[in-house]
Protein backbone atom coordinates (compact mmCIF):
# COMPACT_ATOMS: atom_id res chain seq x y z
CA UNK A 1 -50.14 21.33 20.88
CA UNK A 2 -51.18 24.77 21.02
CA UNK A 3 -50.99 26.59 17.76
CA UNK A 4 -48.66 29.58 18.86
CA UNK A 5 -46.22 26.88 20.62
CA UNK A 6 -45.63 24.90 17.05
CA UNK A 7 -44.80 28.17 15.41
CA UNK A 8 -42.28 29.60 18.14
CA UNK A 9 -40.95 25.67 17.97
CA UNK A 10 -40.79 25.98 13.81
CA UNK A 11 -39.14 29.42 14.32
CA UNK A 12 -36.52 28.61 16.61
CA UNK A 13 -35.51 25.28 14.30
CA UNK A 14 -35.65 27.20 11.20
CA UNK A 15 -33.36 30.23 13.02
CA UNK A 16 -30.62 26.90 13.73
CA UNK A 17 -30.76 26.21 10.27
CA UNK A 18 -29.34 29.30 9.42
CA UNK A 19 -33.34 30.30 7.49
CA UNK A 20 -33.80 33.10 10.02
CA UNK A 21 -35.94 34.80 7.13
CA UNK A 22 -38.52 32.28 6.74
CA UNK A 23 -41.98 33.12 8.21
CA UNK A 24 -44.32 30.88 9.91
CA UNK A 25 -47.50 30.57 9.58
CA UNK A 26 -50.69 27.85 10.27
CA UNK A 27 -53.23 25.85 8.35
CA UNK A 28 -56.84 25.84 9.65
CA UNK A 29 -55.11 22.34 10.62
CA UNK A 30 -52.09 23.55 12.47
CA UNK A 31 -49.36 22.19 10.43
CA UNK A 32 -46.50 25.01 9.34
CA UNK A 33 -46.49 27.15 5.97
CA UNK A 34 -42.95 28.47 5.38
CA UNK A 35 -43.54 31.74 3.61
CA UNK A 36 -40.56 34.64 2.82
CA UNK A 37 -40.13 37.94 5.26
CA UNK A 38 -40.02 41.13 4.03
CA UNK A 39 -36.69 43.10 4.32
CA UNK A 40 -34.38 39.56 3.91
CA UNK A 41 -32.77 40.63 0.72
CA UNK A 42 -30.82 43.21 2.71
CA UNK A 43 -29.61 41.04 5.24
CA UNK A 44 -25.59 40.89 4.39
CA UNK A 45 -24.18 36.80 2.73
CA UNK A 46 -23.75 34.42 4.77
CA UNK A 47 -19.74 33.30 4.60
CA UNK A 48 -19.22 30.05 2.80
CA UNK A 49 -16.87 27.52 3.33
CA UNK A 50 -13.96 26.68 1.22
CA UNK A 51 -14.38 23.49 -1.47
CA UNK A 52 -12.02 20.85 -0.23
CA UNK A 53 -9.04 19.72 -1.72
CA UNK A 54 -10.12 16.48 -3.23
CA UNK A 55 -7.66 13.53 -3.67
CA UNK A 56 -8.33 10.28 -5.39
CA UNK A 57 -7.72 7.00 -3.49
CA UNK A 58 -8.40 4.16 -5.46
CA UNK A 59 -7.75 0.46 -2.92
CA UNK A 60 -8.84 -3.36 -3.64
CA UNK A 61 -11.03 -3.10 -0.32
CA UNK A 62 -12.33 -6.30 -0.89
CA UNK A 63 -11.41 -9.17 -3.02
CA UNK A 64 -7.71 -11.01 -3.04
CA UNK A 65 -5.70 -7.77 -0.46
CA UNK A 66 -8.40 -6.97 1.08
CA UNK A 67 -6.71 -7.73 4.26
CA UNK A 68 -3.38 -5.88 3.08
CA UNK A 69 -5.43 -2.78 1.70
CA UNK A 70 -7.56 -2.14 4.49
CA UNK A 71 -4.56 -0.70 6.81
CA UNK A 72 -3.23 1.09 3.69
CA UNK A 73 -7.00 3.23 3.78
CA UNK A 74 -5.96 4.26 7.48
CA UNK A 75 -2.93 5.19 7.44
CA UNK A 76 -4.02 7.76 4.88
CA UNK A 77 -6.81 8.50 7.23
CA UNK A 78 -4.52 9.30 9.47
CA UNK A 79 -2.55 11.44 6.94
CA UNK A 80 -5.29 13.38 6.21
CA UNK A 81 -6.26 13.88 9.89
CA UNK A 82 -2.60 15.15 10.55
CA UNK A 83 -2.93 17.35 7.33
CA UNK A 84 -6.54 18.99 8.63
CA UNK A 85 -5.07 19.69 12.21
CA UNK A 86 -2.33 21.75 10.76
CA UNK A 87 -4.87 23.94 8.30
CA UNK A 88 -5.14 21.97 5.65
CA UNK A 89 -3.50 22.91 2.57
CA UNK A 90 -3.99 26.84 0.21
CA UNK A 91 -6.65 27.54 3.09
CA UNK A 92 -8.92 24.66 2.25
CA UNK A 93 -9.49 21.17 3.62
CA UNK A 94 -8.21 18.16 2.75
CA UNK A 95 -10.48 15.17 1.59
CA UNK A 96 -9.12 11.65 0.40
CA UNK A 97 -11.82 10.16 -1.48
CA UNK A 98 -11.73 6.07 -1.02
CA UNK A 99 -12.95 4.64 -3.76
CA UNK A 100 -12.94 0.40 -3.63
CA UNK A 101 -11.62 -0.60 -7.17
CA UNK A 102 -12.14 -4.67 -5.78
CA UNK A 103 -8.74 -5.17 -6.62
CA UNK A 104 -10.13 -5.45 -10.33
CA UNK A 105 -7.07 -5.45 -13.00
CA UNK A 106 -9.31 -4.60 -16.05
CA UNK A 107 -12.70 -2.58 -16.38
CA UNK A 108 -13.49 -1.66 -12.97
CA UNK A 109 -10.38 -0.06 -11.86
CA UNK A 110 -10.85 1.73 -15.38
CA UNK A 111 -13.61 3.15 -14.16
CA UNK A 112 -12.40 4.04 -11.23
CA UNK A 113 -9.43 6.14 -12.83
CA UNK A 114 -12.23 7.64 -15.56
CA UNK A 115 -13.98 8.70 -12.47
CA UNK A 116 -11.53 10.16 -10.95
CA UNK A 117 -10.85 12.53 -13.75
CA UNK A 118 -14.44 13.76 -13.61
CA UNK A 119 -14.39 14.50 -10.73
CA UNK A 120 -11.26 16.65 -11.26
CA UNK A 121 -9.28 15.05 -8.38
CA UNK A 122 -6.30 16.88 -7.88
CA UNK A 123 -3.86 13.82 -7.43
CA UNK A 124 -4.63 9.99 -7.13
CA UNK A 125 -2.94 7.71 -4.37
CA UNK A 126 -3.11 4.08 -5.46
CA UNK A 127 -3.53 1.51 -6.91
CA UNK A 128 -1.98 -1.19 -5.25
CA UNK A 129 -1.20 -3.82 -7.74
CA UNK A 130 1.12 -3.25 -10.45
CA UNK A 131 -0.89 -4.78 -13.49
CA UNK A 132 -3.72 -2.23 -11.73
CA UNK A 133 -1.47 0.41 -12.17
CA UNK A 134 -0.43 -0.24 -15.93
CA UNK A 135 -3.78 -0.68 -16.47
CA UNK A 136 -4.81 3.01 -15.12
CA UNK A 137 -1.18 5.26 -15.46
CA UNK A 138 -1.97 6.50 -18.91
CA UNK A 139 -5.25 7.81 -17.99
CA UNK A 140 -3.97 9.87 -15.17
CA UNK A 141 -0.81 10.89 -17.21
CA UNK A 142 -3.08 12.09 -20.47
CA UNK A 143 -4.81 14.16 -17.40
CA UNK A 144 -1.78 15.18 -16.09
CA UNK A 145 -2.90 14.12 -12.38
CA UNK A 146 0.06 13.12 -10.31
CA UNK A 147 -0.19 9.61 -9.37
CA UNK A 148 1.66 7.79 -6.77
CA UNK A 149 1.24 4.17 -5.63
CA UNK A 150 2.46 3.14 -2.41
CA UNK A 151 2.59 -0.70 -3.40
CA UNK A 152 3.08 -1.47 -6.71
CA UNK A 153 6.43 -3.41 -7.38
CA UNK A 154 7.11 -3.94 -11.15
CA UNK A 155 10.24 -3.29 -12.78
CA UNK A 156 7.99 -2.48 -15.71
CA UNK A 157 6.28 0.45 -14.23
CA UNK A 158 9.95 2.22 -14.72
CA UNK A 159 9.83 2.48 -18.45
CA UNK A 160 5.99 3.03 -19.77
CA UNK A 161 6.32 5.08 -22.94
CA UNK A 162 3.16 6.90 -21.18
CA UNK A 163 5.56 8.17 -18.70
CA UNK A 164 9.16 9.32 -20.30
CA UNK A 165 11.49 10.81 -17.76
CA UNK A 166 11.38 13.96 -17.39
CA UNK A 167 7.44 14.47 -17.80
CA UNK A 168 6.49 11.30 -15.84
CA UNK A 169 3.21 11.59 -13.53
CA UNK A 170 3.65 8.08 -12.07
CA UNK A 171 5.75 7.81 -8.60
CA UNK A 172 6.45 5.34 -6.28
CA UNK A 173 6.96 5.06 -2.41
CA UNK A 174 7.75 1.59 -2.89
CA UNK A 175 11.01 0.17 -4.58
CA UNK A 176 10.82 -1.72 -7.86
CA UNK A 177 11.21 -5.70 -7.76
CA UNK A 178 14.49 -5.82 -9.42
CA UNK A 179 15.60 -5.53 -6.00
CA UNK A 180 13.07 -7.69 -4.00
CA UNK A 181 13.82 -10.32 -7.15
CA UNK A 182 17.53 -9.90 -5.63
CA UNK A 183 16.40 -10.44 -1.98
CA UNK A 184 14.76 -14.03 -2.75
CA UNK A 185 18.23 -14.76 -5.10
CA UNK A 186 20.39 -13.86 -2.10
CA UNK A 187 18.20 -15.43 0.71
CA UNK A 188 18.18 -18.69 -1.37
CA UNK A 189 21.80 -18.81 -1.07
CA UNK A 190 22.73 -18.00 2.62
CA UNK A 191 24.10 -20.59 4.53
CA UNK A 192 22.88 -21.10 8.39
CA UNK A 193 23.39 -18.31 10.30
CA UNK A 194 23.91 -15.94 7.35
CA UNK A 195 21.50 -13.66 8.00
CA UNK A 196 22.52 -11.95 10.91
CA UNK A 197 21.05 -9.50 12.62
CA UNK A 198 18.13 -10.11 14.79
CA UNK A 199 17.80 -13.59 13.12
CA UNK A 200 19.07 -17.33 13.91
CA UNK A 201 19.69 -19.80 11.28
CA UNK A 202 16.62 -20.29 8.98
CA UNK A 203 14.99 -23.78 9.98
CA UNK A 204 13.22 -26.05 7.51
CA UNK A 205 10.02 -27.82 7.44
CA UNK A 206 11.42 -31.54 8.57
CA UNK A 207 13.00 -29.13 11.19
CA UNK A 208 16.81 -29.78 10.22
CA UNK A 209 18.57 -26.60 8.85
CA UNK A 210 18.12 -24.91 5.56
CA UNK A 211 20.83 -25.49 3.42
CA UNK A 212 21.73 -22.85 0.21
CA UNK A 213 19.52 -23.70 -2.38
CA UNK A 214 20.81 -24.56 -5.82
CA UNK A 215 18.16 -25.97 -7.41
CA UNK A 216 14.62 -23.36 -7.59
CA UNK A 217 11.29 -24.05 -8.34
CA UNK A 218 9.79 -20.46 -9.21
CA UNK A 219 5.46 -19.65 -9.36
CA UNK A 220 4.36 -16.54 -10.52
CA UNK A 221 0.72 -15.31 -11.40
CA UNK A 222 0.23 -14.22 -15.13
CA UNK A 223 0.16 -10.07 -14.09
CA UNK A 224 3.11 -7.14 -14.52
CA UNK A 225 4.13 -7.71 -10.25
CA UNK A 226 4.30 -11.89 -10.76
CA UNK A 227 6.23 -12.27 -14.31
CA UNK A 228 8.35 -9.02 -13.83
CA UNK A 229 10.22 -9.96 -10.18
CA UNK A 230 10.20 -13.51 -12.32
CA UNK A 231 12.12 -12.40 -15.08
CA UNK A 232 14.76 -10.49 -12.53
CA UNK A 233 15.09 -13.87 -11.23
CA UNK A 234 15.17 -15.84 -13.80
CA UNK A 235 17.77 -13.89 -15.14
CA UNK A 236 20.32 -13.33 -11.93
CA UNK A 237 19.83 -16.67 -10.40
CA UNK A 238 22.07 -18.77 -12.65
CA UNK A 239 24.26 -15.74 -12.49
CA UNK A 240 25.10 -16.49 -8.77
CA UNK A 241 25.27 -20.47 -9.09
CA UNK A 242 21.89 -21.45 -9.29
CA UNK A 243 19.70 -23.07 -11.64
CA UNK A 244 15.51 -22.85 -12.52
CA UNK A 245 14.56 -25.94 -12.62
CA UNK A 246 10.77 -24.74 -13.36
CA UNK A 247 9.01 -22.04 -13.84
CA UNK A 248 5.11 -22.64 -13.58
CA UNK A 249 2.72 -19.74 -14.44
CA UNK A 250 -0.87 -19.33 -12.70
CA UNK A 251 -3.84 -16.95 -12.74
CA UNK A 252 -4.38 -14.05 -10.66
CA UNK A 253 -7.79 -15.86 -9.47
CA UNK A 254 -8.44 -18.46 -7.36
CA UNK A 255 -8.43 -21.77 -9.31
CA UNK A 256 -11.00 -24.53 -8.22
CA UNK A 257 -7.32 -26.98 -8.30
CA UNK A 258 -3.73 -26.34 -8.21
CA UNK A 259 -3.02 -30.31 -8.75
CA UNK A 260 -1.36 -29.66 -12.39
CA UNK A 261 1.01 -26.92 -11.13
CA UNK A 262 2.01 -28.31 -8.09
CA UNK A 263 2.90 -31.72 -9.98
CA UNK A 264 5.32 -29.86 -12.18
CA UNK A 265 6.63 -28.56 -9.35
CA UNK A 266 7.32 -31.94 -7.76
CA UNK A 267 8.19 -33.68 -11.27
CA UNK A 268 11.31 -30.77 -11.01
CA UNK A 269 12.76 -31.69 -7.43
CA UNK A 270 13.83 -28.56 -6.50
CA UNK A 271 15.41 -27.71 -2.95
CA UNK A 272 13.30 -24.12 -2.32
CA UNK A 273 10.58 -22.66 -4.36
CA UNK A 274 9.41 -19.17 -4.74
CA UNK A 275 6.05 -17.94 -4.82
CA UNK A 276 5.35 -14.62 -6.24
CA UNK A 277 1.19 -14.39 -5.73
CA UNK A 278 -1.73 -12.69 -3.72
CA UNK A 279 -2.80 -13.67 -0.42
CA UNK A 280 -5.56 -16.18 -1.23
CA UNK A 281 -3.74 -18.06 -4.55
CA UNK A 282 -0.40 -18.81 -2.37
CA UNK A 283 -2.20 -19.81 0.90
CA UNK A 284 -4.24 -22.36 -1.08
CA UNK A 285 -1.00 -23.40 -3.65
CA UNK A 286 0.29 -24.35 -0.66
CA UNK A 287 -2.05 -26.36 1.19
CA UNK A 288 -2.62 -28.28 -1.93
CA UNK A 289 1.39 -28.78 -2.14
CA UNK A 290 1.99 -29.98 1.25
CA UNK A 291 -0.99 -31.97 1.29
CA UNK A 292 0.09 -34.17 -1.76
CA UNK A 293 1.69 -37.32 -1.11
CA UNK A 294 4.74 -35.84 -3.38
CA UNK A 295 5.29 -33.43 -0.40
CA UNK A 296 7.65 -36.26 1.41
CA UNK A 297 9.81 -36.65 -1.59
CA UNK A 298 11.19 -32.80 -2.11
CA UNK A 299 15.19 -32.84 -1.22
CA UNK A 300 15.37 -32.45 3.13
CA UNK A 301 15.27 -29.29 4.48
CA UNK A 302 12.82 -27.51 1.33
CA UNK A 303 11.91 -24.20 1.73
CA UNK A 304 9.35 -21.57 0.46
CA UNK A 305 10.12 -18.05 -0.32
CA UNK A 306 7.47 -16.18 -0.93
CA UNK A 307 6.99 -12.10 -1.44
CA UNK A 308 5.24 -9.09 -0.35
CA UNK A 309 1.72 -10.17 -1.67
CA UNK A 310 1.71 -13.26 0.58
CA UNK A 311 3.22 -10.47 3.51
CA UNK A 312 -0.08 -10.03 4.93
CA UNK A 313 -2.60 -11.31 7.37
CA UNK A 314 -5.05 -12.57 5.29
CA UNK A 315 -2.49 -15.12 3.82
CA UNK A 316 -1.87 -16.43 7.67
CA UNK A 317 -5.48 -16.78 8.39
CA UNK A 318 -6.09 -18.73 4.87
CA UNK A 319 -3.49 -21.09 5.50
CA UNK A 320 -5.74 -22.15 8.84
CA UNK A 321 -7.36 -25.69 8.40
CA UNK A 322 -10.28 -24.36 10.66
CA UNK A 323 -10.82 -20.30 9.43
CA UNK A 324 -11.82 -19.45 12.92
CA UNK A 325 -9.18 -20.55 14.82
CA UNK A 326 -5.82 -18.70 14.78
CA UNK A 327 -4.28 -21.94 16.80
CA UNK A 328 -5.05 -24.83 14.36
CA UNK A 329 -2.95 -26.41 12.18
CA UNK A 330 -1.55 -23.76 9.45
CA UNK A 331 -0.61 -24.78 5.95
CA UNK A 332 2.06 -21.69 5.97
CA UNK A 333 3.78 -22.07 9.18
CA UNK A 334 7.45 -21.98 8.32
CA UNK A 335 7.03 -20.42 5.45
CA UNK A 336 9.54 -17.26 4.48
CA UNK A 337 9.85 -14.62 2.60
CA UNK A 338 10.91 -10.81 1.36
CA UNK A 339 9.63 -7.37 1.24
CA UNK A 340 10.68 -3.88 1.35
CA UNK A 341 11.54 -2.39 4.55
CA UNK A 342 8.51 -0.96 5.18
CA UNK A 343 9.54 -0.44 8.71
CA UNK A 344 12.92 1.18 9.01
CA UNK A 345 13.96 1.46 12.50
CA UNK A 346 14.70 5.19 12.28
CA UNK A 347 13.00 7.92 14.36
CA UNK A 348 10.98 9.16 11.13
CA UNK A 349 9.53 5.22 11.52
CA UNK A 350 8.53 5.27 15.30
CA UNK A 351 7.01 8.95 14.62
CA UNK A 352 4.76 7.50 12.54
CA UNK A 353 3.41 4.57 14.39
CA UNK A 354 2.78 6.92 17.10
CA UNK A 355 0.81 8.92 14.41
CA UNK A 356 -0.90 6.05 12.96
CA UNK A 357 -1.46 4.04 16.63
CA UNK A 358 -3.04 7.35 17.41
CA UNK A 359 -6.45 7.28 15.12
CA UNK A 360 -6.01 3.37 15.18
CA UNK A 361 -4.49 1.90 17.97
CA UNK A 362 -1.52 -1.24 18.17
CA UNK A 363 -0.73 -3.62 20.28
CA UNK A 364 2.03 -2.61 22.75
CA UNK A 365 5.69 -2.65 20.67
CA UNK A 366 3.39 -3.81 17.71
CA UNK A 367 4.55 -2.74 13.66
CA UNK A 368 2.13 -0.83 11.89
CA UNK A 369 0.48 -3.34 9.02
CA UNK A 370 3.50 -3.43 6.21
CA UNK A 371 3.00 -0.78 3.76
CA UNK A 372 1.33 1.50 5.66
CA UNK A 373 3.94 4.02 6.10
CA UNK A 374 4.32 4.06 2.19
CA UNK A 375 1.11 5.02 1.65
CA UNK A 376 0.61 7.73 4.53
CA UNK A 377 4.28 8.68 2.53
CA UNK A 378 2.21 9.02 -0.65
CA UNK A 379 -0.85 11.41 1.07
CA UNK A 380 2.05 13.70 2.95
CA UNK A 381 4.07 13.98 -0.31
CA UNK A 382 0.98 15.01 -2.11
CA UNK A 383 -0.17 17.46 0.58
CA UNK A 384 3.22 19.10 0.41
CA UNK A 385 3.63 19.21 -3.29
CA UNK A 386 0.30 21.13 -3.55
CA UNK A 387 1.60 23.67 -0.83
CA UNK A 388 4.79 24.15 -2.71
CA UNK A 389 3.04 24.36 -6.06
CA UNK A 390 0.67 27.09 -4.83
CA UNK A 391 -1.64 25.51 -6.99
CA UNK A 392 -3.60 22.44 -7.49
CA UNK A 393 -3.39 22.31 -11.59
CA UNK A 394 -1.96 18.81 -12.32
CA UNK A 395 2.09 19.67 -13.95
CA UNK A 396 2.59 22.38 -10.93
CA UNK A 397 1.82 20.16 -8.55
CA UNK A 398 3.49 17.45 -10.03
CA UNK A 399 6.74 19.22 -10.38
CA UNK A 400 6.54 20.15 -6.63
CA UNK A 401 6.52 16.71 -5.47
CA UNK A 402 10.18 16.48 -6.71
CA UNK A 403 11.07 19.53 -5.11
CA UNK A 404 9.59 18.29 -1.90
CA UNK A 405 10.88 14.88 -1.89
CA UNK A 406 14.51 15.36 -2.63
CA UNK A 407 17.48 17.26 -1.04
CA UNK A 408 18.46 20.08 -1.15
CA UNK A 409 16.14 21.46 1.52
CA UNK A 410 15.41 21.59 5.00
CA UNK A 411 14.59 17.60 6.63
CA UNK A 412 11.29 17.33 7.98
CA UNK A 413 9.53 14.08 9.34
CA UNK A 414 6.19 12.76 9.98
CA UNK A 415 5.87 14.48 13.19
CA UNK A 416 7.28 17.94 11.56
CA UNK A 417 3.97 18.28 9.72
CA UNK A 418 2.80 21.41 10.70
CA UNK A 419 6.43 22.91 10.63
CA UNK A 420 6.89 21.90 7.00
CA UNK A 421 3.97 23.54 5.99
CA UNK A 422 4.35 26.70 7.83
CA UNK A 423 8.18 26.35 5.88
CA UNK A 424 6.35 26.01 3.08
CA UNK A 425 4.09 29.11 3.20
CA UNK A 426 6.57 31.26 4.01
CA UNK A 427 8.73 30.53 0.48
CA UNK A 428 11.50 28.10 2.14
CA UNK A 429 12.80 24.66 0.74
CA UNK A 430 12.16 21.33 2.40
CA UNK A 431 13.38 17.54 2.26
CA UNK A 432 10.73 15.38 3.23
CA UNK A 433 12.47 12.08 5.04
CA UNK A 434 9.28 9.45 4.87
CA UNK A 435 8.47 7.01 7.14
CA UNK A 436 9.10 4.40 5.12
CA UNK A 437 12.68 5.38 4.75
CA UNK A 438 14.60 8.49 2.45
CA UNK A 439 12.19 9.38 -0.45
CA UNK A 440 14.55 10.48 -2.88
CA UNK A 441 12.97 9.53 -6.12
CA UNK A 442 14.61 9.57 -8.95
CA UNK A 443 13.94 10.20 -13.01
CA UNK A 444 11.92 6.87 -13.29
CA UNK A 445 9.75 7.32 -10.15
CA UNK A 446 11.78 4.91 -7.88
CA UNK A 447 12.63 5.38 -4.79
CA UNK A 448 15.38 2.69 -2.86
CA UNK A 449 15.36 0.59 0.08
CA UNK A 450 16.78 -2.50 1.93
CA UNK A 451 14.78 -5.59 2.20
CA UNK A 452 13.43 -7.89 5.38
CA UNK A 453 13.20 -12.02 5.48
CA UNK A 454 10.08 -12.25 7.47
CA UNK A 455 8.41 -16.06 8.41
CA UNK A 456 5.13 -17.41 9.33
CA UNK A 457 6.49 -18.98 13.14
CA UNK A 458 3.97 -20.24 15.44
CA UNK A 459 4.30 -18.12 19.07
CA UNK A 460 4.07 -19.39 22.37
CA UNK A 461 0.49 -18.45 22.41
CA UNK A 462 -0.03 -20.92 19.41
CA UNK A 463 -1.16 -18.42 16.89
CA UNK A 464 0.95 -18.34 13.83
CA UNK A 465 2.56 -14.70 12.88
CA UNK A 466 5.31 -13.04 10.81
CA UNK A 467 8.70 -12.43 12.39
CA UNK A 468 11.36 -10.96 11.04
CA UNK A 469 14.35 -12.96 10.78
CA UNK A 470 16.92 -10.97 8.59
CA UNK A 471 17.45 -7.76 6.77
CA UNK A 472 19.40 -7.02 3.43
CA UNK A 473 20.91 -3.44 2.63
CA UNK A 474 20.70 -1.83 -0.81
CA UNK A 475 24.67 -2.53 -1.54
CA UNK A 476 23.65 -6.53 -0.40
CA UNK A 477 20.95 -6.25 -3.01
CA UNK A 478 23.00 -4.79 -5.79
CA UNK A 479 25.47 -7.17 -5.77
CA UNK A 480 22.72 -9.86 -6.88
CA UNK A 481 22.46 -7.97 -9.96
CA UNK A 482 25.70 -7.74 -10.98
């Protein structure tokens, strides 16, 4: 290549690179020398773009919810799309930083918090599990970084003496287990046909109907989310007419053998059991129980409640006898179970799932993954807490999010983005009315919300997948725990 043609081609890339006062010259070899013009230190600053807002995310993207977390990271993709569109937030960008904690409960998701604080994050969505979130609150607290978690259940998590009322940093978009502990209580005890709704009578595994159980078998892993919604159980169930006739405690890992657990279970009789665990512990807990010759000797019609860390897709593919084929045999076909409405059907709802179907499509009529509203909740409550505050120093912002979040104040939804933020700038109050139902947190962090059956039914198509087969309101709920 002709000498002069390299250096008009160096010039030209150098003048895209924004280095328009770089001079080019050529070795005896022809290769370019980047030297300094004359005159450049007049030229006028080049305009620089505003830092980002940065926002912690901290998910178990692999490891036991890696199937529940992964939808959680895109709805708040989705969030912070939405939040970009409609100018970001103080004039800046918005940037969630996703940071896979493994869904470690001790040093990793430490680190992930002591991280976080380096890095001056402004506010820290996540993480999901509860004993993850004891684990990390007081770090973010002592920081004063406003935390939220969009999944974490434990009754505990109301009354850490890191987070009094009144100066608390940890919220919730999630309700607290006291009432999903009530759900299983009052599900146990419905006769056929008492759910209502869009459900029939709950069927049994020998296929007869399910009668009210008296007698319950309860599992729990050894964290803050298994032995807390135990405890509310424990507690309330006798209260209605019931009686534990076990309760069997197991790790949060996956255990070569259930056999010992599942024995006491059997060696107890009871008529339903629940199962408060993580995807990959309850789908194998129960394909060692049903496999057991014991199985055949449970009361007729036993049941299986489990909770919202078996409400996920993961736990349906890991009950498959052959992984790779959604129409085998499944250990946890007919299994049911509770979790927070994470899917209201209110308009705030469908807004969102045409947000969320937008950056990641659904099948036609298709829920978004449970908990994803909650956590695209979480990144819109933070985005408009900064906006109110002004500011993005930790108490401001933090004391913003309660302005934001309850009445008084003008309602604005999911699709009413850009509207509350223009509200916003220009000095007015809102009322931000999630997606995952009214956000109206209170002095412990908690917000409220009814409760869904779901079970594991095998379609026409022969795949196995959740319906839902009954819903419970708040005032059902706190009658349980009475």
């Amino acid at each position: 290549m002709p000498a002069r043609t390299l250096s008009a081609r160096v010039s030209r890339a150098l003048r895209a690179l924004g280095l328009a006062c770089a001079a080019v010259g050529l070795t005896a070899t022809g290769s370019a020398v980047v030297g300094t013009q004359e005159g450049c230190a007049s030229d006028p600053p080049k305009a620089t773009a505003p830092q980002p807002i940065r926002i912690g995310v901290s998910l178990g993207l692999t490891g036991g919810l890696a199937s529940f977390a992964a939808p959680l990271r895109d709805s708040i993709r989705a969030a912070e799309g939405q939040i970009n569109s409609n100018g970001g937030l103080l004039g800046r960008p918005v940037v969630f930083e996703v940071v896979d904690d493994q869904g470690d409960e001790g040093d990793l998701v430490v680190k992930v918090a002591n991280d976080f604080v380096k890095e001056r994050v402004v506010a820290v969505i996540g993480p999901i599990g509860s004993q993850q979130v004891k684990q990390t609150q007081a770090i973010y607290a002592a920081n004063r970084i406003l935390q939220i978690s969009p999944s974490a259940t434990s009754v505990e998590l109301a009354t850490l003496p890191e987070q009094p009322q009144g100066d608390r940093y940890l919220f919730r978009t999630t309700p607290a287990d006291d009432f999903q502990g009530a759900a299983v209580i009052l599900f146990a005890q419905r006769t056929p046909g008492g759910l209502g709704g869009d459900a029939g009578a709950p069927v049994g595994d020998g296929g007869g109907a399910v009668t009210p159980c008296r007698d319950l078998a309860i599992v729990n892993i050894k964290n803050s989310y298994g032995r807390s919604m135990a405890d509310v159980i424990e507690q309330f169930f006798p209260r209605r007419g019931g009686r534990v006739v076990v309760r069997e405690e197991i790790n949060v890992d996956l255990e070569p053998s259930y056999g010992a657990s599942v024995a006491k279970v059997f060696a107890a009789n009871p008529q339903c059991m629940t199962l408060i665990t993580y995807e990959d512990v309850g789908a194998k807990f129960i394909k060692e129980l049903r496999a057991s010759s014991s199985f055949a000797t449970l009361p007729p019609g036993f049941f299986i409640i489990g909770t919202d860390g078996t409400f996920t897709s993961g736990f349906l593919e890991l009950g498959r006898e052959r992984a790779n084929d959604p129409k085998s045999a499944n250990a946890v076909e007919g299994v049911y179970g509770t979790n927070p409405d994470t899917n209201p059907r209110t308009r705030e709802y469908e807004d969102f799932r045409l947000i969320y179907s937008s950056y990641f499509p659904l099948a036609d009529k298709a829920d978004a993954p449970a908990f994803t509203a909650n956590a695209y909740d979480a990144a819109i409550l933070i985005a408009l807490a900064i906006q109110n505050a002004g500011s993005t120093e930790g108490s401001a912002v933090r004391d913003a999010l309660l302005r934001v979040a309850t009445p008084p104040g003008k309602p604005f939804g999911p699709s009413q983005l850009g509207e509350a933020l223009t509200a916003l700038r220009q000095g007015q109050d809102i009322n931000y009315t999630g997606a995952s139902g009214a956000l109206d947190i209170d002095q412990k962090g908690n917000v409220e919300s009814g409760y869904i059956v779901w079970k594991a039914t095998r379609r026409e198509t022969g795949e196995v997948a959740f319906d839902t087969v009954g819903r419970f309101t708040l005032a059902d709920l706190a009658e349980q725990l009475k």
